[in-house]
N, C-alpha and C. Protein backbone atom coordinates (compact mmCIF):
# COMPACT_ATOMS: atom_id res chain seq x y z
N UNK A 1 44.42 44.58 -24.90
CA UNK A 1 44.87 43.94 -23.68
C UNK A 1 45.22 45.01 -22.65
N UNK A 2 44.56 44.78 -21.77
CA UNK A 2 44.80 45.63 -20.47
C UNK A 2 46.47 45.79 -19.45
N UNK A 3 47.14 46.61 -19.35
CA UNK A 3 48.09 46.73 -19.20
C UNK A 3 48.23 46.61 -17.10
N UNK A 4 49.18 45.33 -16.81
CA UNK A 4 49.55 45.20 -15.44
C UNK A 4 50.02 46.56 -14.69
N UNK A 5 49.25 46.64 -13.96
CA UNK A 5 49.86 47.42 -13.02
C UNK A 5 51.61 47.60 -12.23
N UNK A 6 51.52 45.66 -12.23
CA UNK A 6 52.52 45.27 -11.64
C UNK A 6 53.92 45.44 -12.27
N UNK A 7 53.54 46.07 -13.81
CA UNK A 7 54.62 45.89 -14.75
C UNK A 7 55.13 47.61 -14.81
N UNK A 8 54.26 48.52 -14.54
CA UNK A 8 54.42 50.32 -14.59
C UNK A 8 54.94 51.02 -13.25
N UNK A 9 55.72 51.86 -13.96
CA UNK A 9 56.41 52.59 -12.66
C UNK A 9 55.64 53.37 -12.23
N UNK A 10 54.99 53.65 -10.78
CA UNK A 10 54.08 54.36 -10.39
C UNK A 10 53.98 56.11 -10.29
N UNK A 11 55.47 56.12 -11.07
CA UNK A 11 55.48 57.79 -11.52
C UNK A 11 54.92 57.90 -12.75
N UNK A 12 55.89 57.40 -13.65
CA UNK A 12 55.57 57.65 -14.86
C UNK A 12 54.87 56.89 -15.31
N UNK A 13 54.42 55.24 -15.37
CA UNK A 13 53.56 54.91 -16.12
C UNK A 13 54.12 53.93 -17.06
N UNK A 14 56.02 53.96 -16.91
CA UNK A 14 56.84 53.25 -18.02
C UNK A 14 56.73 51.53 -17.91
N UNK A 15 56.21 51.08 -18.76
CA UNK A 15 56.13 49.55 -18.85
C UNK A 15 57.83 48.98 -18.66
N UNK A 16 57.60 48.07 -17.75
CA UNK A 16 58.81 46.90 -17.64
C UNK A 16 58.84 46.03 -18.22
N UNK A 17 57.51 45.29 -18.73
CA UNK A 17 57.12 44.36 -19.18
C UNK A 17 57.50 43.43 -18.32
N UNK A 18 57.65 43.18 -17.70
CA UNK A 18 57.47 41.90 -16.27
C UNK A 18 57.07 42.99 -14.91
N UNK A 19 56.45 42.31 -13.91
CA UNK A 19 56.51 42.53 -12.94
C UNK A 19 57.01 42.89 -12.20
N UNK A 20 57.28 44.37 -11.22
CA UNK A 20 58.87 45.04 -10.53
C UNK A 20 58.63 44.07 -9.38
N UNK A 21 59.26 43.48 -8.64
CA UNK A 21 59.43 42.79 -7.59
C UNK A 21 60.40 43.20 -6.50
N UNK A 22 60.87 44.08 -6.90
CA UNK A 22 62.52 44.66 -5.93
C UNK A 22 62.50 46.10 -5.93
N UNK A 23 63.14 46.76 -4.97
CA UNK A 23 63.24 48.06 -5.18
C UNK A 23 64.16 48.79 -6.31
N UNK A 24 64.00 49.00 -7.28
CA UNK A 24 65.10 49.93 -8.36
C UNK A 24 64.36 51.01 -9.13
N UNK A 25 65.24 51.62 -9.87
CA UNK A 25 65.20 52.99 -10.21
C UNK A 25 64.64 52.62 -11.96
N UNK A 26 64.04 53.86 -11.81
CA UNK A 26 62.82 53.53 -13.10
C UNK A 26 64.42 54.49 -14.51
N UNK A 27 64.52 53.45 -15.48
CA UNK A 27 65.19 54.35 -16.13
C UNK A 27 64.22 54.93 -17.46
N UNK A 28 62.96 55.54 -16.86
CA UNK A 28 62.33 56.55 -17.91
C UNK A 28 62.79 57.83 -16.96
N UNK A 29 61.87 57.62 -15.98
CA UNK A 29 61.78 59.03 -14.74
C UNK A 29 63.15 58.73 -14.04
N UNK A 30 63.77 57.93 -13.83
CA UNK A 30 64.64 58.21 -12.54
C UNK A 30 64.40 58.30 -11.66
N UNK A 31 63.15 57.63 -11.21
CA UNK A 31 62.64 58.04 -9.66
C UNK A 31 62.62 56.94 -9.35
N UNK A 32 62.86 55.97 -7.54
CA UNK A 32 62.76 55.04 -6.96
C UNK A 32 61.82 54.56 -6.88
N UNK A 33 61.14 53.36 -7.01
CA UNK A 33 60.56 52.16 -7.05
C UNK A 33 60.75 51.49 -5.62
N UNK A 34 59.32 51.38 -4.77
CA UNK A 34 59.75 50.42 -3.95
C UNK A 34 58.47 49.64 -3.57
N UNK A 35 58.44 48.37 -3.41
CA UNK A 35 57.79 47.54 -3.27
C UNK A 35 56.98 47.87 -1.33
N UNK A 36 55.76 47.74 -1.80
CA UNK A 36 54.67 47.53 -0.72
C UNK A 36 53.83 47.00 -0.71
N UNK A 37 53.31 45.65 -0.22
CA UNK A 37 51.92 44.91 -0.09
C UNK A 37 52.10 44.05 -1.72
N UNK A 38 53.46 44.05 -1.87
CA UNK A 38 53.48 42.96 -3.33
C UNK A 38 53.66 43.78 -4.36
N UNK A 39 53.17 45.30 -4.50
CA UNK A 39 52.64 45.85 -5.76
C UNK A 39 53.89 47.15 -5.66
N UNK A 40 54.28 47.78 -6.64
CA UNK A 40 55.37 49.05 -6.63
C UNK A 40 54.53 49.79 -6.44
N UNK A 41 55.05 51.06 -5.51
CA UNK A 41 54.45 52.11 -5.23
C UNK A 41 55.86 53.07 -4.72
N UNK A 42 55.14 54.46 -5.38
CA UNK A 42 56.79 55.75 -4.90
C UNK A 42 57.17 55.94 -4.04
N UNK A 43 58.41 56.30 -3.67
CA UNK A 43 58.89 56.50 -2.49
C UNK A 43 57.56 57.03 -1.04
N UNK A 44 56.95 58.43 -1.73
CA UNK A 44 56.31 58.95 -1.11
C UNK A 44 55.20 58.70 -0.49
N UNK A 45 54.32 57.17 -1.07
CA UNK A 45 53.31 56.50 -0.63
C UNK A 45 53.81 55.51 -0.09
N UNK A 46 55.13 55.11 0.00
CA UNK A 46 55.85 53.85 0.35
C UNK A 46 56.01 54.03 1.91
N UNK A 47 56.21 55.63 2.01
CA UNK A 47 56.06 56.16 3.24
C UNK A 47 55.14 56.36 4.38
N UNK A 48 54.03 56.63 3.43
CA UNK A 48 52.43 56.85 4.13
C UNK A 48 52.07 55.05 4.73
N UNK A 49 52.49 54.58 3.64
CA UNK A 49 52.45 52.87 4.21
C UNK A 49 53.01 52.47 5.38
N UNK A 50 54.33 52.79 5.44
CA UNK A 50 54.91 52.38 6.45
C UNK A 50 54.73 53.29 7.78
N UNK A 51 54.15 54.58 7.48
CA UNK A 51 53.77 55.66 8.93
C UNK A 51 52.32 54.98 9.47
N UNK A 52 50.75 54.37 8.73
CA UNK A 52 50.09 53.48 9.14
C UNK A 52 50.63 52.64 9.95
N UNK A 53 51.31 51.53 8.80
CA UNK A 53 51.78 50.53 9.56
C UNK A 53 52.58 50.69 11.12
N UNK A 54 52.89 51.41 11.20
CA UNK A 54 53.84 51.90 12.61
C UNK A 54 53.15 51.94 13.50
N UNK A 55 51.94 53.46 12.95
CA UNK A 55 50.86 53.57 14.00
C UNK A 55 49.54 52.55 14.06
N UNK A 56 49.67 51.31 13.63
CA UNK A 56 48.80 50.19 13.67
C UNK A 56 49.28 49.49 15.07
N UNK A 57 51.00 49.35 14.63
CA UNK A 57 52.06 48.41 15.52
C UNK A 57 51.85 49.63 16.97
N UNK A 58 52.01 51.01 17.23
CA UNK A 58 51.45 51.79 18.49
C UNK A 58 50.50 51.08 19.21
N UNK A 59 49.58 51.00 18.42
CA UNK A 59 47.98 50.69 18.74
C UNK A 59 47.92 50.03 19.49
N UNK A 60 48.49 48.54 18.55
CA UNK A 60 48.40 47.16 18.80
C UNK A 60 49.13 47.29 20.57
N UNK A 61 50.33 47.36 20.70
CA UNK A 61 51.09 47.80 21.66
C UNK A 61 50.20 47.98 22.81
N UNK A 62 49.84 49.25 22.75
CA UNK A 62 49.09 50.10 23.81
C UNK A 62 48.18 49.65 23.96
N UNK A 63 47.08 48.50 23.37
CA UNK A 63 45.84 47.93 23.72
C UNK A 63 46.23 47.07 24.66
N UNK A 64 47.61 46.10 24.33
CA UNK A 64 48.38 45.13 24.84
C UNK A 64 49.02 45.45 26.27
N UNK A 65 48.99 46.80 26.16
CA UNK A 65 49.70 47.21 27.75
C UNK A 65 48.65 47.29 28.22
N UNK A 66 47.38 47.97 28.05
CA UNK A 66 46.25 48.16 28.75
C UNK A 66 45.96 46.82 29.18
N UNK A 67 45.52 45.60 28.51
CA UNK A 67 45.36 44.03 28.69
C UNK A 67 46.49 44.20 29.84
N UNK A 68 47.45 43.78 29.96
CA UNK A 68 48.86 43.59 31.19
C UNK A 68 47.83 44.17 32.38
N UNK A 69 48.07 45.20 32.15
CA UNK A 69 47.88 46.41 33.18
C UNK A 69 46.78 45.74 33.99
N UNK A 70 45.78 46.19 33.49
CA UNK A 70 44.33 44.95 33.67
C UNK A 70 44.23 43.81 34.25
N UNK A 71 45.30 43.11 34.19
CA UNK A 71 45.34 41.68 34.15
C UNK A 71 46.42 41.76 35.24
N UNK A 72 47.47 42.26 35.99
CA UNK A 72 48.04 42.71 36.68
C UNK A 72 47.31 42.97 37.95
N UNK A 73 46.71 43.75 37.81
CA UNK A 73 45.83 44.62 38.59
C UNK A 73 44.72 43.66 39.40
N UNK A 74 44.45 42.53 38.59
CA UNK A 74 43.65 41.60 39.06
C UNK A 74 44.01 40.03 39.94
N UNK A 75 45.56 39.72 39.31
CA UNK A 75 46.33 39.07 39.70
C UNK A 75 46.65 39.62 41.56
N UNK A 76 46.76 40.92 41.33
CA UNK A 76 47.13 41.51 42.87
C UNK A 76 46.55 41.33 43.83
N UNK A 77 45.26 41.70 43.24
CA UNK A 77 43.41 41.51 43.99
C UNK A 77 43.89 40.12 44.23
N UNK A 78 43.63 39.32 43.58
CA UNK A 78 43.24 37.87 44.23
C UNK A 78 44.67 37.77 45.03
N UNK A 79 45.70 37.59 45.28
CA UNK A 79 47.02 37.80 45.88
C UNK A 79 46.94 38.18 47.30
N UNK A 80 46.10 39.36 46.94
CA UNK A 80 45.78 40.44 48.27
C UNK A 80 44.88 39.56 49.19
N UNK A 81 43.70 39.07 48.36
CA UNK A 81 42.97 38.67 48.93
C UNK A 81 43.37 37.06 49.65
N UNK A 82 44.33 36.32 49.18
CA UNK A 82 44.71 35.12 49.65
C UNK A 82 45.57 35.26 50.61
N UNK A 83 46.48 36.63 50.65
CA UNK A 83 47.26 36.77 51.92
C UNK A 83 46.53 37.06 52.78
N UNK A 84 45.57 37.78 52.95
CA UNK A 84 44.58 38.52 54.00
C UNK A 84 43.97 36.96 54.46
N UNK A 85 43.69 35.91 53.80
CA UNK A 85 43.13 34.77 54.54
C UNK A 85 43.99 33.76 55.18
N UNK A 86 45.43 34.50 54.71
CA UNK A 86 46.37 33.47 55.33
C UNK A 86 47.11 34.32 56.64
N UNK A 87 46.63 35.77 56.54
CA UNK A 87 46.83 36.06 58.31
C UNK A 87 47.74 37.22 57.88
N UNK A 88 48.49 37.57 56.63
CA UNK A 88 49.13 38.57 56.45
C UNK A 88 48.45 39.80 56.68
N UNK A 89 49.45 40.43 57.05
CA UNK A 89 48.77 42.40 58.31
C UNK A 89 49.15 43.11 57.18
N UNK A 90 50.76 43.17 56.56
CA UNK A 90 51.21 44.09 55.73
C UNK A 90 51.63 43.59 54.61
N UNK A 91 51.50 44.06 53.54
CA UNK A 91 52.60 44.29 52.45
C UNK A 91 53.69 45.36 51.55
N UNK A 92 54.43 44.63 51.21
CA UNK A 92 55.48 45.56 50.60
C UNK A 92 55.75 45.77 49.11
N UNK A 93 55.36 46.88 48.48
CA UNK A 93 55.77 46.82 47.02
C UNK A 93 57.48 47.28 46.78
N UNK A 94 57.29 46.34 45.86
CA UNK A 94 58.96 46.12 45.22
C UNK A 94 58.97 46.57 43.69
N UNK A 95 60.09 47.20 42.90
CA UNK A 95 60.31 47.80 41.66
C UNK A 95 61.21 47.12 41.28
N UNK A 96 60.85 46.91 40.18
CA UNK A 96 61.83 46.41 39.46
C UNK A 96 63.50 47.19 38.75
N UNK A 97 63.89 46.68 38.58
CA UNK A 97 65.34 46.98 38.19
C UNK A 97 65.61 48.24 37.38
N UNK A 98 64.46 47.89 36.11
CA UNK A 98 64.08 48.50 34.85
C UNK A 98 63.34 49.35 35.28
N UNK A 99 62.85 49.75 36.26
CA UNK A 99 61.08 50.75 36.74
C UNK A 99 61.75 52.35 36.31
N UNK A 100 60.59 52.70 36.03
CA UNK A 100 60.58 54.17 35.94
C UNK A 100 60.67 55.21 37.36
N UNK A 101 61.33 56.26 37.33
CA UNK A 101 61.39 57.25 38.69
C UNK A 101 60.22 57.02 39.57
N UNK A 102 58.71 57.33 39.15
CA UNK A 102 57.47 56.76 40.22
C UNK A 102 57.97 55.71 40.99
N UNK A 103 58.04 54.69 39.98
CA UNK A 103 57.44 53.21 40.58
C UNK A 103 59.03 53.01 41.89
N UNK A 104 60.02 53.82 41.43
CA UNK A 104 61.18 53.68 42.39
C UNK A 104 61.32 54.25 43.58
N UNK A 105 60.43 54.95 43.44
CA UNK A 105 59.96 56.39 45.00
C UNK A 105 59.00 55.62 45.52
N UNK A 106 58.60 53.83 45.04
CA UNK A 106 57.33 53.72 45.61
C UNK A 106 58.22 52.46 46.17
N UNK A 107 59.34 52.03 45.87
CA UNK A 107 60.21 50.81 46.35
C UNK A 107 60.06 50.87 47.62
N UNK A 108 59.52 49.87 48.46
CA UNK A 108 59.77 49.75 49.72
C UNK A 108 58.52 49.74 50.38
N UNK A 109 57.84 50.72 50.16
CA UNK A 109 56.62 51.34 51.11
C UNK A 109 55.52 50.23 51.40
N UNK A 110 55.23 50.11 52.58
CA UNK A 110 54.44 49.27 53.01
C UNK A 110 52.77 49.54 53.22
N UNK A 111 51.92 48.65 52.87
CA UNK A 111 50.78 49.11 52.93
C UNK A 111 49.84 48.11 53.80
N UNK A 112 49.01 48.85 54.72
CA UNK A 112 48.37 47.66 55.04
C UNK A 112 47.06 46.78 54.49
N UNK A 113 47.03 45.84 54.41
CA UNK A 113 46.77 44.63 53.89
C UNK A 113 45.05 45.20 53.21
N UNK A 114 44.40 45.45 54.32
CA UNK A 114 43.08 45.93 53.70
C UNK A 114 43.11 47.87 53.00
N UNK A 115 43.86 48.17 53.62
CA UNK A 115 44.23 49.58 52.56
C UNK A 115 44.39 48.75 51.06
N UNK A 116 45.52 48.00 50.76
CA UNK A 116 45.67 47.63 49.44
C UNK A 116 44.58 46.88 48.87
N UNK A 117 43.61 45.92 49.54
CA UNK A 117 42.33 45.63 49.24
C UNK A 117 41.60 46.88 48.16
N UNK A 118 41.44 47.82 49.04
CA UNK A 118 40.29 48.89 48.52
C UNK A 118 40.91 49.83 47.77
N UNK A 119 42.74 49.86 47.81
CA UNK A 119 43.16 50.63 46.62
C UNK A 119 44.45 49.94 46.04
N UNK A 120 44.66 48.68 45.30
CA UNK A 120 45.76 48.20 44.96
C UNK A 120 46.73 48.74 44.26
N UNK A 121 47.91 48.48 45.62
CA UNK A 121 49.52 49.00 45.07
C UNK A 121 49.78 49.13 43.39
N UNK A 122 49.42 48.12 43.20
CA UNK A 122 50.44 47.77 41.89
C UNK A 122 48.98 47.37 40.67
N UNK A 123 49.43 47.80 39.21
CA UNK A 123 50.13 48.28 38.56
C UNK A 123 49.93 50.03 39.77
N UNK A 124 51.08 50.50 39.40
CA UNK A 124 51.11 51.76 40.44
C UNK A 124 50.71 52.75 39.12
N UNK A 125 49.70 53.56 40.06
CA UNK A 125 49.02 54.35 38.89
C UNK A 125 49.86 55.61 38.66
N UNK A 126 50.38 55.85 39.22
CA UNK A 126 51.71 57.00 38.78
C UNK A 126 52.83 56.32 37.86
N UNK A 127 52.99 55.32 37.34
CA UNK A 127 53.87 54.48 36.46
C UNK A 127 54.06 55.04 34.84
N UNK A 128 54.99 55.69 34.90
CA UNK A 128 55.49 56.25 33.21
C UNK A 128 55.81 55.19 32.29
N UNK A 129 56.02 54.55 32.79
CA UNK A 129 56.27 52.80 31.72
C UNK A 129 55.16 52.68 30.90
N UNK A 130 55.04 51.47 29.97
CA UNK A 130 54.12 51.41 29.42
C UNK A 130 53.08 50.29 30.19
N UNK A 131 53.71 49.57 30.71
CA UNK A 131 53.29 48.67 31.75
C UNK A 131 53.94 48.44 32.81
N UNK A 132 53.67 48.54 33.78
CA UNK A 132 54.04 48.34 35.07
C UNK A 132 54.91 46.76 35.78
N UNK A 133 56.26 47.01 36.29
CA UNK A 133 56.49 45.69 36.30
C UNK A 133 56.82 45.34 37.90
N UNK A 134 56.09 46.69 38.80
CA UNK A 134 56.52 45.94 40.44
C UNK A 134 55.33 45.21 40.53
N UNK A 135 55.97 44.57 42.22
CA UNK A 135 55.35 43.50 42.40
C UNK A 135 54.99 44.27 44.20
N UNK A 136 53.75 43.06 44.61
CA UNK A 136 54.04 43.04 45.76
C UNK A 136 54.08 42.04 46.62
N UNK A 137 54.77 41.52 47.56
CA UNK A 137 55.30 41.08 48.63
C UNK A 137 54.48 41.16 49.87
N UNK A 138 54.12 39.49 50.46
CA UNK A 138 53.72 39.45 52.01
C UNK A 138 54.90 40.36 52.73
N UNK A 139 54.38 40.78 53.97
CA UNK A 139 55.35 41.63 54.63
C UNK A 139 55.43 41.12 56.48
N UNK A 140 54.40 41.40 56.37
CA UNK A 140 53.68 40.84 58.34
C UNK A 140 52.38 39.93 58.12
N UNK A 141 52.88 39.62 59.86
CA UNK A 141 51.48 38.48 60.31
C UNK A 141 50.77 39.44 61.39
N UNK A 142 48.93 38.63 61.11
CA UNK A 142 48.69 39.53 62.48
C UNK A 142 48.63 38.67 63.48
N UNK A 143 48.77 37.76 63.25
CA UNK A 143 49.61 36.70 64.15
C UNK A 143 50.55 37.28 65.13
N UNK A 144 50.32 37.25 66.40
CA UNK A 144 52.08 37.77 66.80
C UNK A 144 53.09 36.88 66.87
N UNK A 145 52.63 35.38 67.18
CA UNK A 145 53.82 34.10 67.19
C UNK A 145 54.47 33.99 65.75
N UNK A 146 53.49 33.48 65.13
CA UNK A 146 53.73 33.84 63.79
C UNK A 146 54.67 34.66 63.30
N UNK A 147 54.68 36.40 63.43
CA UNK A 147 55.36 37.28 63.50
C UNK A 147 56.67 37.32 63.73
N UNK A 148 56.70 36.84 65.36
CA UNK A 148 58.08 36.64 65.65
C UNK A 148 58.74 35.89 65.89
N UNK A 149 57.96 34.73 65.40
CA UNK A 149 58.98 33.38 64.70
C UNK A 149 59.51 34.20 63.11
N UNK A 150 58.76 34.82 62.40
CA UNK A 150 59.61 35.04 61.07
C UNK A 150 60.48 36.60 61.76
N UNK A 151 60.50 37.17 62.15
CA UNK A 151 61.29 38.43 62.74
C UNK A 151 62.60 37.40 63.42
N UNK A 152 62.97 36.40 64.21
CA UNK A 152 63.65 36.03 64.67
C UNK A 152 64.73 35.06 63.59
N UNK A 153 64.15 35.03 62.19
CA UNK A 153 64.82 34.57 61.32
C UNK A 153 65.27 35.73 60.38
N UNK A 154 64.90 37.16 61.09
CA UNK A 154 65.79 38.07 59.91
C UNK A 154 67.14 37.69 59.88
N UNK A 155 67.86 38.08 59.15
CA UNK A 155 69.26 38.33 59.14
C UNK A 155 70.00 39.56 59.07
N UNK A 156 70.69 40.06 59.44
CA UNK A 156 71.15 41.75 59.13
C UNK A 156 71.35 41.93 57.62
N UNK A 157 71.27 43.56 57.04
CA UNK A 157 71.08 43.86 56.02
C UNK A 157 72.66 43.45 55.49
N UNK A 158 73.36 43.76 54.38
CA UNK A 158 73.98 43.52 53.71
C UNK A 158 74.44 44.22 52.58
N UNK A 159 73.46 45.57 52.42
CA UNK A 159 73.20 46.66 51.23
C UNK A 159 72.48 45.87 49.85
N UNK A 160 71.29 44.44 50.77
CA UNK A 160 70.48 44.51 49.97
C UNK A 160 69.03 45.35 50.36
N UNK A 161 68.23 44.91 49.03
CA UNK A 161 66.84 45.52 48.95
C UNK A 161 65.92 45.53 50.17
N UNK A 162 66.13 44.39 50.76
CA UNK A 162 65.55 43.86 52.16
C UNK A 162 65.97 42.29 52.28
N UNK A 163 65.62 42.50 54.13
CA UNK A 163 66.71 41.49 54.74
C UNK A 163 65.35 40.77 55.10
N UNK A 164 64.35 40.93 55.03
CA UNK A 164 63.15 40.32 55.64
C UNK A 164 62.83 39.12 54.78
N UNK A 165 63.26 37.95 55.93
CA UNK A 165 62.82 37.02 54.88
C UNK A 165 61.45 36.93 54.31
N UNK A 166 60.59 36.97 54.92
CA UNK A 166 58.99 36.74 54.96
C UNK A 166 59.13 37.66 53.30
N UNK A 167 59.96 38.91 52.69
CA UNK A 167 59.74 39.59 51.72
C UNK A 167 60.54 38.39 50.64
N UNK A 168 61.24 38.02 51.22
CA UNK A 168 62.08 36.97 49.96
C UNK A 168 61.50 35.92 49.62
N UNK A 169 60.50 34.87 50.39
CA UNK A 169 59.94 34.21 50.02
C UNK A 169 58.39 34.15 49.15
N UNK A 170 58.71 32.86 48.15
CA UNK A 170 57.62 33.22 47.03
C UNK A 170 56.02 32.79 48.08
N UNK A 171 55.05 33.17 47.31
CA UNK A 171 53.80 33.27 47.56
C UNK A 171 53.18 31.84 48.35
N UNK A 172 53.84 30.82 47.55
CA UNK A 172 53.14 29.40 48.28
C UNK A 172 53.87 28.92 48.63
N UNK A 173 55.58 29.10 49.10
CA UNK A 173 55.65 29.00 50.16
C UNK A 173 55.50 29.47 51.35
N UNK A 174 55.09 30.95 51.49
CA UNK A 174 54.75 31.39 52.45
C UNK A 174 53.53 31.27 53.06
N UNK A 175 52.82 31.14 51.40
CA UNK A 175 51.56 30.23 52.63
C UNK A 175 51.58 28.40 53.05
N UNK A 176 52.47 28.05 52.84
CA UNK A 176 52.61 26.55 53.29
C UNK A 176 53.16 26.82 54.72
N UNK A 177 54.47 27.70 54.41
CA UNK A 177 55.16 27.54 55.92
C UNK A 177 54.01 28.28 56.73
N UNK A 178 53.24 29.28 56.98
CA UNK A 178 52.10 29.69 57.82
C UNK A 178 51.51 29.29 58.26
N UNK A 179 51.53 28.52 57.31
CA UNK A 179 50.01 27.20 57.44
C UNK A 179 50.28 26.20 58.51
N UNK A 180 51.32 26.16 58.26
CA UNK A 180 52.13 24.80 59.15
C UNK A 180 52.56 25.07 60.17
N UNK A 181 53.10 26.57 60.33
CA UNK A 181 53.37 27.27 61.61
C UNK A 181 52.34 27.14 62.91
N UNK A 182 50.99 27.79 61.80
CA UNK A 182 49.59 27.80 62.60
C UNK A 182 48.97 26.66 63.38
N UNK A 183 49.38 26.21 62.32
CA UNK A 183 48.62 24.80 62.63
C UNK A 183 49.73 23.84 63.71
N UNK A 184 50.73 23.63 63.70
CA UNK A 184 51.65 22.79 64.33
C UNK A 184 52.60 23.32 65.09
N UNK A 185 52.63 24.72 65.23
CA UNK A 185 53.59 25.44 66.27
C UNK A 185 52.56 26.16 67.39
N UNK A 186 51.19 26.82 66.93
CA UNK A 186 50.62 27.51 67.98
C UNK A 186 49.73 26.19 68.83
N UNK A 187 49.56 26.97 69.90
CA UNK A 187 48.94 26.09 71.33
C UNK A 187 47.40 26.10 70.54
């Protein structure tokens, strides 16, 4: 009869006669026992297991940021491209809370609308993160009524990020109120 694997300490070879299921100490050798993938294996391969496994979980990770990144990057494009049809001149990238030194030297800076077309702000390619988490923000109209109907609703700063509303408001409402501006406020 062929002798279980599942039953021998993977140093020495010492039968348990049942199956090791838990981590403990072999009392032939004295050496640790620890369970991997179901089956006992020594400390020292228990290790090599779990340094794979780690750099599997890297991998996995970093394919997953690349996907974001990617997918980010494309989200912007079409963004870019829906403000540019709704009359927006500028935009503004914003960092997040969490951002790395780059992406925080890039807080604020405004770009214009077809510049970011042909080279998009965000994910910002100077970004030490693993994925990138600013955003960007309508900023101006090339509208001038437009313009300074939303300029006449700034409010003074406060020692926030920005006082511009046109930057505080989300994406569809700003294109609803535009829309409606355009359409029902200009001559």
């Amino acid at each position: 009869m062929m002798e279980n694997p599942d039953n021998l300490c993977p140093n020495c070879k010492h039968d348990f006669g049942k199956p090791v299921k838990a981590k403990r100490v072999c009392p032939a050798c004295k050496n640790t026992i620890v369970i991997r993938g179901g089956r006992p294996v020594t400390e020292a391969k228990a290790q090599k297991i779990d340094e794979k496994r780690e750099a599997a979980r890297e991998a996995d990770y970093q394919r997953w940021a690349r996907k974001i990144n990617r997918a980010a990057a494309a989200a912007t494009i079409r963004n870019l491209k829906n403000d540019k049809r709704n009359g927006i001149a500028t935009v503004v990238l914003h960092s997040s809370s969490d951002c790395c030194e780059e992406c925080k030297a890039m807080d604020g800076k405004i770009f214009d609308i077809d510049a970011a077309l042909q080279d998009p702000p965000v994910p910002v390619k100077t970004c030490t993160s693993d994925f990138c988490r600013c955003s960007v923000d309508s900023h101006s109209f090339k509208d001038p009524v437009t313009q300074s109907y939303f300029e006449s609703l700034r409010k003074p700063t406060s020692g926030r990020r920005s006082s511009c509303l046109v930057c505080l408001l989300s994406g569809l409402t700003l294109t609803v109120l535009a829309t409606y501006i355009l359409v029902h406020l200009t001559p």
